[in-house]
C-alpha atoms as a PDB file:
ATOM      1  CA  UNK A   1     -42.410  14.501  64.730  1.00  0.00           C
ATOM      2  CA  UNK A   2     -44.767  15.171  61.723  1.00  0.00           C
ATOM      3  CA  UNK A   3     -44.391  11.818  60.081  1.00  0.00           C
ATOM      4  CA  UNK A   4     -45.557  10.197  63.073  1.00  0.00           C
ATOM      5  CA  UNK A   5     -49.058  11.217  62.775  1.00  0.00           C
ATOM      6  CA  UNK A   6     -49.331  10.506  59.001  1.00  0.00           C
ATOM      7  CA  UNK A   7     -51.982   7.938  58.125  1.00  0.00           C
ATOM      8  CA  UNK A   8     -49.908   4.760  57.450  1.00  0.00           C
ATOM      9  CA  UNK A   9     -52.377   3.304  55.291  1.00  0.00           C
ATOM     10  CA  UNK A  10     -51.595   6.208  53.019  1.00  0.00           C
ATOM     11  CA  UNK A  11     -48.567   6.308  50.209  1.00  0.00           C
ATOM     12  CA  UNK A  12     -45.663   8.880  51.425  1.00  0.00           C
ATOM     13  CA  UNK A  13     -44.952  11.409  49.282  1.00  0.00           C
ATOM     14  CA  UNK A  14     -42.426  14.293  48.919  1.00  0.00           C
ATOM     15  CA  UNK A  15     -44.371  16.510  51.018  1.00  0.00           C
ATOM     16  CA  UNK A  16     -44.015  13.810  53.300  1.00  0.00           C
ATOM     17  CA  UNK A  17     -40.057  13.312  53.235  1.00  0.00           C
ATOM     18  CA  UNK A  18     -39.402  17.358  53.108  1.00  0.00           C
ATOM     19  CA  UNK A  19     -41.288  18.566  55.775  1.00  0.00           C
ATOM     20  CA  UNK A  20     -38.980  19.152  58.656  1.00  0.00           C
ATOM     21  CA  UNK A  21     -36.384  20.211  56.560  1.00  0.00           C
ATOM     22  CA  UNK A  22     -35.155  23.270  56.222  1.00  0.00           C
ATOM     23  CA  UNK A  23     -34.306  24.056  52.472  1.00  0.00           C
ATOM     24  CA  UNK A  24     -32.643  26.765  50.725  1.00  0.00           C
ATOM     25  CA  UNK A  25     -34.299  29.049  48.188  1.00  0.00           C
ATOM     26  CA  UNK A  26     -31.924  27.147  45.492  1.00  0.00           C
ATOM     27  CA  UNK A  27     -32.675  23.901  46.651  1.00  0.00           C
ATOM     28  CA  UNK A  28     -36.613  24.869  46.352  1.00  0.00           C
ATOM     29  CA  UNK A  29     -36.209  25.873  42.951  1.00  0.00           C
ATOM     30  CA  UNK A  30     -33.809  22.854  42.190  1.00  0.00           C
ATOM     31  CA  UNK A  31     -36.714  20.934  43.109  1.00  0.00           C
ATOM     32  CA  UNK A  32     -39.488  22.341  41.532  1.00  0.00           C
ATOM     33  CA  UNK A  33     -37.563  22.345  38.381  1.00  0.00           C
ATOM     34  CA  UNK A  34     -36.702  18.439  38.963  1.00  0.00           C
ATOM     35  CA  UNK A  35     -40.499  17.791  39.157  1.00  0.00           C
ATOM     36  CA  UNK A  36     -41.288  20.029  35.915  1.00  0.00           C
ATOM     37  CA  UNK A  37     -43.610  22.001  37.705  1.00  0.00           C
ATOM     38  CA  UNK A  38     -41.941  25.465  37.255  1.00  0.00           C
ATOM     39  CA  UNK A  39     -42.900  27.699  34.376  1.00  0.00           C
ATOM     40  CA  UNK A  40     -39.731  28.773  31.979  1.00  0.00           C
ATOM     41  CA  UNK A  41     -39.333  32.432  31.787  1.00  0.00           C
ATOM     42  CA  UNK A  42     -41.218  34.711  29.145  1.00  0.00           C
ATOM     43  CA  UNK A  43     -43.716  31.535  29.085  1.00  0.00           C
ATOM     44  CA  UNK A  44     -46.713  33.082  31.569  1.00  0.00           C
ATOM     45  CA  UNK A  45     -49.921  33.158  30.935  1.00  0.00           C
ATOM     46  CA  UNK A  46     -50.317  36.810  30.891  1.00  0.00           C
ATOM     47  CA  UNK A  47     -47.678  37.521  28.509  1.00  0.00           C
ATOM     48  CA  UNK A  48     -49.533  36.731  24.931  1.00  0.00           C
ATOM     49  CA  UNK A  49     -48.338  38.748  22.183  1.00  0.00           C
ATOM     50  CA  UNK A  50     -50.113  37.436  19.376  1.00  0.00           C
ATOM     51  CA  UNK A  51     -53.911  38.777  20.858  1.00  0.00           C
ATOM     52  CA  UNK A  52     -52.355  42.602  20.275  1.00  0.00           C
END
């Protein structure tokens, strides 16, 4: 098991709890969104329309 082998002297993170599981596509992007790490749509960083 992966979480075996982890140092204990460091902090667990979600990486950590996650990693044997097997997650959906929806759960992925439930938890991405949860975090705040996902970008909204229309927001990129290649989409400026003010520089044209």
């Amino acid at each position: 098991m992966a979480a075996q082998s982890i140092d204990s002297t460091r902090p667990r993170t979600l990486a950590d709890l996650y990693v044997d599981r097997d997650l959906t596509q929806a759960q992925v992007r439930r938890l991405v969104a949860l975090l705040g790490l996902s970008v909204p749509r229309g927001a990129t960083a290649g989409s400026d329309d003010k520089a044209a």
